[in-house]
PDB file of N, CA and C in Angstrom:
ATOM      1  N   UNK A   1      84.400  86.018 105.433  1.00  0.00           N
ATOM      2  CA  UNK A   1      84.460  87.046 104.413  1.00  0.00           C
ATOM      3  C   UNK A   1      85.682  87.934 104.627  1.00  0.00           C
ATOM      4  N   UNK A   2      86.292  88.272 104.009  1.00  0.00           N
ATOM      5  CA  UNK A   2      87.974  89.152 103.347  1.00  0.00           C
ATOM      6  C   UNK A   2      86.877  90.583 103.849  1.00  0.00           C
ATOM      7  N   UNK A   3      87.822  91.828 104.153  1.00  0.00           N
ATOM      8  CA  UNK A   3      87.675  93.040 104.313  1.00  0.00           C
ATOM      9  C   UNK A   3      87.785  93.286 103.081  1.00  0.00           C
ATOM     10  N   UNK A   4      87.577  94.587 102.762  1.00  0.00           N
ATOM     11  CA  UNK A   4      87.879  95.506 101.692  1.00  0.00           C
ATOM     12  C   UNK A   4      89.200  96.656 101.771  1.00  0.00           C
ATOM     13  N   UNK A   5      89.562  96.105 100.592  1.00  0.00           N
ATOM     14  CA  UNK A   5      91.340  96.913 100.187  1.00  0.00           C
ATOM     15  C   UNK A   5      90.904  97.791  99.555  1.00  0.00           C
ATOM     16  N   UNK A   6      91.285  98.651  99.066  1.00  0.00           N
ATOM     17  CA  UNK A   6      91.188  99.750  98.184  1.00  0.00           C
ATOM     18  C   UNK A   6      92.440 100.721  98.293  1.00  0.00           C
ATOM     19  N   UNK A   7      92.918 100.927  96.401  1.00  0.00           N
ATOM     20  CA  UNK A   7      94.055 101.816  96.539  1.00  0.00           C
ATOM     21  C   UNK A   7      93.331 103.336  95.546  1.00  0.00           C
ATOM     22  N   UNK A   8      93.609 104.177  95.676  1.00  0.00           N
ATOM     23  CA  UNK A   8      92.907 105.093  95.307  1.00  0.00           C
ATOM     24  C   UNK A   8      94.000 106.078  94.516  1.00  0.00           C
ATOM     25  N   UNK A   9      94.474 106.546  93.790  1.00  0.00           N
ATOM     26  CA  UNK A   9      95.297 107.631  93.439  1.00  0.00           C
ATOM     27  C   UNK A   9      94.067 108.725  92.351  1.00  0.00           C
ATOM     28  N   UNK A  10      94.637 110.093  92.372  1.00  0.00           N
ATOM     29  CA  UNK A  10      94.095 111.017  91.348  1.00  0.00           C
ATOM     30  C   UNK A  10      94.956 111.991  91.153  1.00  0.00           C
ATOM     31  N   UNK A  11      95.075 112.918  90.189  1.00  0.00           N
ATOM     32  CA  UNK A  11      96.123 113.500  89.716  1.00  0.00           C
ATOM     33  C   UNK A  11      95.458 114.163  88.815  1.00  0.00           C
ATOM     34  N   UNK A  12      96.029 114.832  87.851  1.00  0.00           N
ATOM     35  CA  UNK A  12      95.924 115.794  86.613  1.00  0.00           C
ATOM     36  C   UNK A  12      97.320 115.825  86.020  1.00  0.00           C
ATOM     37  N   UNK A  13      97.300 114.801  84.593  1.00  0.00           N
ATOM     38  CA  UNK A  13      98.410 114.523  83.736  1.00  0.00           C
ATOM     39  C   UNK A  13      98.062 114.631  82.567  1.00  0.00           C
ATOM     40  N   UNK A  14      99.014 115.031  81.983  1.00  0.00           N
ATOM     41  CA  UNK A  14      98.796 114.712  79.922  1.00  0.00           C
ATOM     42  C   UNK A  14      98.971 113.285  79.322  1.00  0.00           C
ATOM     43  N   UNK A  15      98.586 113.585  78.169  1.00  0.00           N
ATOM     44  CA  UNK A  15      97.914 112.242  77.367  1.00  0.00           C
ATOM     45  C   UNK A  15      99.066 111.673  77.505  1.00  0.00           C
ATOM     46  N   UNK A  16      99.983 112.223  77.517  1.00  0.00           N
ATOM     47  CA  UNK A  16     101.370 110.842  77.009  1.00  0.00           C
ATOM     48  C   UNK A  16     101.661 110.111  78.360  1.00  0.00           C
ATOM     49  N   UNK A  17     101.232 110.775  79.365  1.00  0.00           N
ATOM     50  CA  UNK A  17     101.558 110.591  81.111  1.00  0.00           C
ATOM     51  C   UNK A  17     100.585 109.512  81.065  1.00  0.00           C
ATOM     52  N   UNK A  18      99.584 109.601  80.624  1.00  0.00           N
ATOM     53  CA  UNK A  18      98.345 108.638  81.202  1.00  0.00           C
ATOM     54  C   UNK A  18      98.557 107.368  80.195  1.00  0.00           C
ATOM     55  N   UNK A  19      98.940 107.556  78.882  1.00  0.00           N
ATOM     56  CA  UNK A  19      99.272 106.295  78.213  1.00  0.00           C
ATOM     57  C   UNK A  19     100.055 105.685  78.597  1.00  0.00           C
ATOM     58  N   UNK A  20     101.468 106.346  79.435  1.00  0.00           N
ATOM     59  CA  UNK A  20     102.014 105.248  79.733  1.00  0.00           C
ATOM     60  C   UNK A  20     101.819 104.086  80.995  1.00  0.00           C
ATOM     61  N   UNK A  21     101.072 105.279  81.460  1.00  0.00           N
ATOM     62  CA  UNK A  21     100.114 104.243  83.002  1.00  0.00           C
ATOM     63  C   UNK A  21      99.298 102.981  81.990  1.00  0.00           C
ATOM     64  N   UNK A  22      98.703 103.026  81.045  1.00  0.00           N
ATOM     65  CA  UNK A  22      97.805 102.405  80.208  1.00  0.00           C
ATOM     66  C   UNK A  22      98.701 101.459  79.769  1.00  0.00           C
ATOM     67  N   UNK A  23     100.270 101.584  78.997  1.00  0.00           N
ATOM     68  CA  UNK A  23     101.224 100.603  78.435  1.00  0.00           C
ATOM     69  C   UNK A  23     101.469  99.477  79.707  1.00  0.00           C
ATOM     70  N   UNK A  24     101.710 100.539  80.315  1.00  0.00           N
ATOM     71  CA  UNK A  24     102.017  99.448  81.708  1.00  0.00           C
ATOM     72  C   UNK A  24     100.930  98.628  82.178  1.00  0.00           C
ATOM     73  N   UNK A  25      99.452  98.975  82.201  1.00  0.00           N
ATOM     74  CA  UNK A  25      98.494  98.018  82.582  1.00  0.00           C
ATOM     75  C   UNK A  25      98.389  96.625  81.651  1.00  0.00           C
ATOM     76  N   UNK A  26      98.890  97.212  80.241  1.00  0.00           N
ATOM     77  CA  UNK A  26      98.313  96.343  79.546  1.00  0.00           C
ATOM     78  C   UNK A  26      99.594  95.601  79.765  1.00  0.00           C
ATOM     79  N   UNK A  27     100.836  95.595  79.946  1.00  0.00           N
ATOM     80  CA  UNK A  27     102.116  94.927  80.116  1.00  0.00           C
ATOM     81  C   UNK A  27     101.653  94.179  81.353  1.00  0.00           C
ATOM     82  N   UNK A  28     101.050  94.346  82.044  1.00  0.00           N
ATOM     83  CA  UNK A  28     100.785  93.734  83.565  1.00  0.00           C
ATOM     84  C   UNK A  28      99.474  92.957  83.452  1.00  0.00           C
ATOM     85  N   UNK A  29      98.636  93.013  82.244  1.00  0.00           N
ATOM     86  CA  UNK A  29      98.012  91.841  82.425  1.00  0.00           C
ATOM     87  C   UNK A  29      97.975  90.946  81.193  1.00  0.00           C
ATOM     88  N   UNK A  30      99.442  91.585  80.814  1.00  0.00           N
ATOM     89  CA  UNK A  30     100.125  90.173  79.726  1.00  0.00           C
ATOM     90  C   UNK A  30     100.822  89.169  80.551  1.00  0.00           C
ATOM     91  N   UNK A  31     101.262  89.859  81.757  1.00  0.00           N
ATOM     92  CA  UNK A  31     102.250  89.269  82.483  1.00  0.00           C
ATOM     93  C   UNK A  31     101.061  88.136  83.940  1.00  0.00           C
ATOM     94  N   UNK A  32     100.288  88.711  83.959  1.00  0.00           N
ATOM     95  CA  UNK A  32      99.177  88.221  85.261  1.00  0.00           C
ATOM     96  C   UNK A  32      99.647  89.025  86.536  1.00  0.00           C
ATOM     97  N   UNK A  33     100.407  90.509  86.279  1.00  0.00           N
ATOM     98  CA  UNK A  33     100.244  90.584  87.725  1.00  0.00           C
ATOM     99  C   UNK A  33     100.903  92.046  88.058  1.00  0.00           C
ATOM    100  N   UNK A  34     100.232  93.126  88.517  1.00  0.00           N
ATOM    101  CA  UNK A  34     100.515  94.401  88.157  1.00  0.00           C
ATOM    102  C   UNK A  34     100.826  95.017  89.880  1.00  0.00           C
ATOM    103  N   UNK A  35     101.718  95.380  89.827  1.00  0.00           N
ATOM    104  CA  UNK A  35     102.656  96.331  91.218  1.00  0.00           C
ATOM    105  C   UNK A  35     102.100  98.041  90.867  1.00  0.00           C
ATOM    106  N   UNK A  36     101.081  98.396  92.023  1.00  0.00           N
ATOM    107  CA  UNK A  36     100.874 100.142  91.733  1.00  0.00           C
ATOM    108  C   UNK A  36     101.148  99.988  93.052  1.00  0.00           C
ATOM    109  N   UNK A  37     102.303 101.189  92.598  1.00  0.00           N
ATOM    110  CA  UNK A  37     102.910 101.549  94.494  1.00  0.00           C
ATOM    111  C   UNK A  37     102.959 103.302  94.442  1.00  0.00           C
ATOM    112  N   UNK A  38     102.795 103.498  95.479  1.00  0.00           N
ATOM    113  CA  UNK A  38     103.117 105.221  96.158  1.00  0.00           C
ATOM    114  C   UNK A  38     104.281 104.829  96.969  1.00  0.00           C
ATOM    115  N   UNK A  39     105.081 105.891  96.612  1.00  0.00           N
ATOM    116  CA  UNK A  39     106.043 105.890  97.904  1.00  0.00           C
ATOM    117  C   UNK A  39     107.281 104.623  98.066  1.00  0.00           C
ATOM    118  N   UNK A  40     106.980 104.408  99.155  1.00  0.00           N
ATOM    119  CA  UNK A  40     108.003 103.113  99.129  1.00  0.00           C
ATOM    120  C   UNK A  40     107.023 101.964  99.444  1.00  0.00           C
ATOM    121  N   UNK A  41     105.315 101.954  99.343  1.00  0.00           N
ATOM    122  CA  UNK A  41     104.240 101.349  99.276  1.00  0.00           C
ATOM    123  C   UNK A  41     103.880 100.380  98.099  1.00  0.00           C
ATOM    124  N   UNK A  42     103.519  99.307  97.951  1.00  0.00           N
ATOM    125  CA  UNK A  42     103.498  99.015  96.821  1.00  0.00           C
ATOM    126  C   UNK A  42     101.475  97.779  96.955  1.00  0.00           C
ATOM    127  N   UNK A  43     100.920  97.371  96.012  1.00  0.00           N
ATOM    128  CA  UNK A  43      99.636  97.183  95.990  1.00  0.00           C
ATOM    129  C   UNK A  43      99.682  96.161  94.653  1.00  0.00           C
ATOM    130  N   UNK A  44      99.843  94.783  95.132  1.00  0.00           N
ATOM    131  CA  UNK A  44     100.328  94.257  93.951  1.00  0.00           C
ATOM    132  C   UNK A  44      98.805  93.448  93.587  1.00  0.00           C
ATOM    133  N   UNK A  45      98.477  93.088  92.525  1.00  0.00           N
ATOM    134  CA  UNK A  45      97.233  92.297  92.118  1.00  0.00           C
ATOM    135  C   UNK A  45      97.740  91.464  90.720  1.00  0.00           C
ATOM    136  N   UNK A  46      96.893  90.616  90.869  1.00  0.00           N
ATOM    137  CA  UNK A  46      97.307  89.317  89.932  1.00  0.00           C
ATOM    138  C   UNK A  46      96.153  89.054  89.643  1.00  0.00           C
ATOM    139  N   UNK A  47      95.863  89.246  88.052  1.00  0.00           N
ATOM    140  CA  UNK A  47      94.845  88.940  87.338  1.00  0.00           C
ATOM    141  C   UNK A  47      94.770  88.106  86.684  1.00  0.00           C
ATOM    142  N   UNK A  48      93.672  87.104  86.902  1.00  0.00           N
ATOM    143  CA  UNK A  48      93.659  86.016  86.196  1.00  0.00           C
ATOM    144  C   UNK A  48      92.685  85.296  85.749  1.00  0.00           C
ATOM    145  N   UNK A  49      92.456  84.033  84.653  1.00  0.00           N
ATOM    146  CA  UNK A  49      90.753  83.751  84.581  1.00  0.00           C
ATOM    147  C   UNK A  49      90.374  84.633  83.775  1.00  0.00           C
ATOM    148  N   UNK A  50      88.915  84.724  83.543  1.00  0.00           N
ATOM    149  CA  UNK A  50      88.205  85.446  82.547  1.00  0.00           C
ATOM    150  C   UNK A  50      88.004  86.661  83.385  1.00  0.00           C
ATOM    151  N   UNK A  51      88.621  87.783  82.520  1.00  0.00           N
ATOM    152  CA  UNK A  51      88.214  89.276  83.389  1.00  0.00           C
ATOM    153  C   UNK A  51      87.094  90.101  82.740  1.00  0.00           C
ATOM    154  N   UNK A  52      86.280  90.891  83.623  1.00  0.00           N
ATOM    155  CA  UNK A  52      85.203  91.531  83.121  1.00  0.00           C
ATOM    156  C   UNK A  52      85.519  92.689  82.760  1.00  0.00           C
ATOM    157  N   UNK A  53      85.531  93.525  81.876  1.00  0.00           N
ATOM    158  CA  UNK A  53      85.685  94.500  81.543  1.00  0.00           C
ATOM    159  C   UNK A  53      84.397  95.531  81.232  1.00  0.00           C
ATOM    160  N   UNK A  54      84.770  96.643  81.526  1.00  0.00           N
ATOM    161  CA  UNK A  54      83.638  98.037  81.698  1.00  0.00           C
ATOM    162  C   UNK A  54      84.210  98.704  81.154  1.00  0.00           C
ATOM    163  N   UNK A  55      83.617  99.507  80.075  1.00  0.00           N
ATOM    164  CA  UNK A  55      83.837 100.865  79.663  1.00  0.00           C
ATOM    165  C   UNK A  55      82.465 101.841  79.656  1.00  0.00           C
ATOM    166  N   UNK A  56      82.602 103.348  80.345  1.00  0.00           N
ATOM    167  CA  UNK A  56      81.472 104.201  80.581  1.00  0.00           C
ATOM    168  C   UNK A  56      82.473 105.011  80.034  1.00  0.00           C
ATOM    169  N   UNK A  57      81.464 106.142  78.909  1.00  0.00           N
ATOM    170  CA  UNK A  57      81.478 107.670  78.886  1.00  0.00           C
ATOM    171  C   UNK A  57      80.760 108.663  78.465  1.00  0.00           C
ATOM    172  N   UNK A  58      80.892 109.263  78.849  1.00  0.00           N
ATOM    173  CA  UNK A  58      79.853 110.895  79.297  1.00  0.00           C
ATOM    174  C   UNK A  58      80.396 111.867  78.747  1.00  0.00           C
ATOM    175  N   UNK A  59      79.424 112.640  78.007  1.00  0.00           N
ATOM    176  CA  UNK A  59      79.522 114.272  78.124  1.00  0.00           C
ATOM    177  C   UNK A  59      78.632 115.283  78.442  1.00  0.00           C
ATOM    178  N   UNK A  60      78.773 115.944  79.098  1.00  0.00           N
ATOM    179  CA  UNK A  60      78.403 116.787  79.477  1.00  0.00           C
ATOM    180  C   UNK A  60      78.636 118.104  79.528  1.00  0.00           C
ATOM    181  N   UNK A  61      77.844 118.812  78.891  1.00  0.00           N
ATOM    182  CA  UNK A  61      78.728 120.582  78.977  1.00  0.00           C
ATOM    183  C   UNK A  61      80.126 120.453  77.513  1.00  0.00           C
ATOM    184  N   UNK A  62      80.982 121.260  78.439  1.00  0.00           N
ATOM    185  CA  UNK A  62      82.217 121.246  78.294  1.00  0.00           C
ATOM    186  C   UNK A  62      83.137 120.050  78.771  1.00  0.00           C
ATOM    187  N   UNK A  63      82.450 118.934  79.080  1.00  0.00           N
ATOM    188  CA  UNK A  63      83.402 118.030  80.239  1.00  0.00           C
ATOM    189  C   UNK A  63      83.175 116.327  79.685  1.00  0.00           C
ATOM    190  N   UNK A  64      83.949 115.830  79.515  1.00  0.00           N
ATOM    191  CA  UNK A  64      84.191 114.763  79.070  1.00  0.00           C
ATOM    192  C   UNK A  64      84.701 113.789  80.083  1.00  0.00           C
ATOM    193  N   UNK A  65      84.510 112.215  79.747  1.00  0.00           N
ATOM    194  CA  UNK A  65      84.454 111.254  80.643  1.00  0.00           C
ATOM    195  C   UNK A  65      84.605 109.716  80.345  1.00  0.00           C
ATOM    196  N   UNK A  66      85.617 109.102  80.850  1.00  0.00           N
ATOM    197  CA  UNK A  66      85.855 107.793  79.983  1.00  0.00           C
ATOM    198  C   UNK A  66      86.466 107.162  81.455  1.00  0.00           C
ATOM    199  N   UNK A  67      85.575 106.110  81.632  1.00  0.00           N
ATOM    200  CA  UNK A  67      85.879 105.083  82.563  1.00  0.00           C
ATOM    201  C   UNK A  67      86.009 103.740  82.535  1.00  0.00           C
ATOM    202  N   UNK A  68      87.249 103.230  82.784  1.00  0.00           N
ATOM    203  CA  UNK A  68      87.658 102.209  82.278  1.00  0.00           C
ATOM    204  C   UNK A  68      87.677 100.797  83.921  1.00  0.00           C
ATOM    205  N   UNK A  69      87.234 100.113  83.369  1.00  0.00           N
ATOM    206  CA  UNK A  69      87.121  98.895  85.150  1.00  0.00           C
ATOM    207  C   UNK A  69      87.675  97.810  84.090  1.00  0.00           C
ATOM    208  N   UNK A  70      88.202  97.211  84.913  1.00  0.00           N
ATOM    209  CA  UNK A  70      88.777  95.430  84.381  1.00  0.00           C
ATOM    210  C   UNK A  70      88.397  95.272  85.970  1.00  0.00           C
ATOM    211  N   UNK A  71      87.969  94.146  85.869  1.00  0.00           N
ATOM    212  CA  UNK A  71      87.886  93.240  87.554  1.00  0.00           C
ATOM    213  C   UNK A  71      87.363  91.493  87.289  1.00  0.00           C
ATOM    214  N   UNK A  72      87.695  90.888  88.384  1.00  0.00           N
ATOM    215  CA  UNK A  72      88.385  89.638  88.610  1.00  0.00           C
ATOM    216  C   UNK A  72      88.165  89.169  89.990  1.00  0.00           C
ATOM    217  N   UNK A  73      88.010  88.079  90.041  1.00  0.00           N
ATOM    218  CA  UNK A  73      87.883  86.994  91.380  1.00  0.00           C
ATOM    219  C   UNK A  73      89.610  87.112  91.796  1.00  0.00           C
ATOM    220  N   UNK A  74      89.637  87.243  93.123  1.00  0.00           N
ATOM    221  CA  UNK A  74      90.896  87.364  93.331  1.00  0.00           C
ATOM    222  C   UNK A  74      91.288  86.739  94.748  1.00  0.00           C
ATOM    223  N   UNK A  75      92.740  86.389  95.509  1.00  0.00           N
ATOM    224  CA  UNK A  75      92.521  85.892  97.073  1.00  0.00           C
ATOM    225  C   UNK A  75      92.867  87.283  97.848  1.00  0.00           C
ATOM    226  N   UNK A  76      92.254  86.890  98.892  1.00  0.00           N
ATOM    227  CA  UNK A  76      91.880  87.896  99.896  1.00  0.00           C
ATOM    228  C   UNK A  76      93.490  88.023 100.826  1.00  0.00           C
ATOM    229  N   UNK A  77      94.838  88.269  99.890  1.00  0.00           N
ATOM    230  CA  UNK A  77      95.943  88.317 100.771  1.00  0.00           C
ATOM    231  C   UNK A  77      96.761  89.366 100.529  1.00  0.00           C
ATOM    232  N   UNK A  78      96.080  90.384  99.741  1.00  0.00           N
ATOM    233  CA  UNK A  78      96.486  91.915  99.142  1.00  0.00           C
ATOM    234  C   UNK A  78      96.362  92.838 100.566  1.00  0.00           C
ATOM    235  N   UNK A  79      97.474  93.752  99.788  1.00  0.00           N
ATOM    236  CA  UNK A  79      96.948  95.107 101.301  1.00  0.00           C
ATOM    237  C   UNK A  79      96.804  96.190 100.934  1.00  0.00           C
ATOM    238  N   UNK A  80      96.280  97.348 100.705  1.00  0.00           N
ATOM    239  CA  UNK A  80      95.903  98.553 100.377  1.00  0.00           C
ATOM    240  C   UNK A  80      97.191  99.138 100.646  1.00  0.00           C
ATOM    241  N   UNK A  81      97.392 100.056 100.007  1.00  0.00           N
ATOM    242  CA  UNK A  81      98.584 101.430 100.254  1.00  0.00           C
ATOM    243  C   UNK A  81      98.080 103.110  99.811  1.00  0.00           C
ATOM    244  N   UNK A  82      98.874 103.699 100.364  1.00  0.00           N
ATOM    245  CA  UNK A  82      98.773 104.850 100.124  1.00  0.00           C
ATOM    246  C   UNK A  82      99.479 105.840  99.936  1.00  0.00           C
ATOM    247  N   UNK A  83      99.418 107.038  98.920  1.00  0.00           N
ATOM    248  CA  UNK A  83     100.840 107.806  99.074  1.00  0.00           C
ATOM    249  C   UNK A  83     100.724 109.235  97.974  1.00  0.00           C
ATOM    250  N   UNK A  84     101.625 109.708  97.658  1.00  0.00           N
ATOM    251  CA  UNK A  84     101.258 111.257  97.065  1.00  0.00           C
ATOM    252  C   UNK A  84     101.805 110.615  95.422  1.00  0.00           C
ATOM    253  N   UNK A  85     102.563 109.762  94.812  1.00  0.00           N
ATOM    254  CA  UNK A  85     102.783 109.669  93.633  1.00  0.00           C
ATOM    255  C   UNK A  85     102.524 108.020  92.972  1.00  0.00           C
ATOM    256  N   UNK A  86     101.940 108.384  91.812  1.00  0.00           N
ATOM    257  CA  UNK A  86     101.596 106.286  91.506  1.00  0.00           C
ATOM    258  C   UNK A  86     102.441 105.814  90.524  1.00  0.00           C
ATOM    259  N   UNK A  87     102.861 104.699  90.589  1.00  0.00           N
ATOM    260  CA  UNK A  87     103.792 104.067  89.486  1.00  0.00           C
ATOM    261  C   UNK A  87     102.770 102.688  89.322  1.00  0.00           C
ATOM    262  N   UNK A  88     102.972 102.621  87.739  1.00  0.00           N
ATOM    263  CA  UNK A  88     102.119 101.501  87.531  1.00  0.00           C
ATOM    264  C   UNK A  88     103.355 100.591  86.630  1.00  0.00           C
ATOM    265  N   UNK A  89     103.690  99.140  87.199  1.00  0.00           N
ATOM    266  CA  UNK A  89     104.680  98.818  86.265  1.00  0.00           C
ATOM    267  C   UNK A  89     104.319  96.797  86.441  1.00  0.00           C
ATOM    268  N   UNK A  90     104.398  96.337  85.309  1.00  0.00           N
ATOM    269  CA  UNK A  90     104.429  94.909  85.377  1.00  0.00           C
ATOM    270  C   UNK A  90     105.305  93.807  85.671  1.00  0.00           C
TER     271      UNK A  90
END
């Protein structure tokens, strides 16, 4: 059994900031294969096959909530990274 990778980023950006993280996902799984790096770190994944897709959202209060998962069978030869800024590009 493969360990567990995990890349994690969070932030607070505006709509046009976060769409373009979104242009780029969807450019990266036109392409099969998406580079999110911090730093001089990079966390590359290659999607491929039939992908499952999730969408959750919530409100609550004043507070709103939209969660988006795509996930995929993948090989166990990725490495986690970490860092203070994310670039998402295909």
């Amino acid at each position: 059994m493969g360990h567990d990778q995990r890349f994690v980023f969070e932030s607070v950006q505006d709509a046009a900031s976060i769409r373009k993280y979104l242009e780029a996902v969807m450019e990266g799984l036109d392409k099969g294969r998406l580079v999110v790096t911090t730093g001089a770190e990079e966390f590359v994944l290659e999607p491929a096959g039939l992908l499952n897709f999730t969408v959750k959202a919530r409100r609550r209060g004043g507070e709103g909530r939209l969660s988006l998962a795509i996930t995929w069978k993948c090989p166990e030869d990725e490495a986690p990274r970490s860092g203070e800024t994310l670039s998402i590009k295909a």
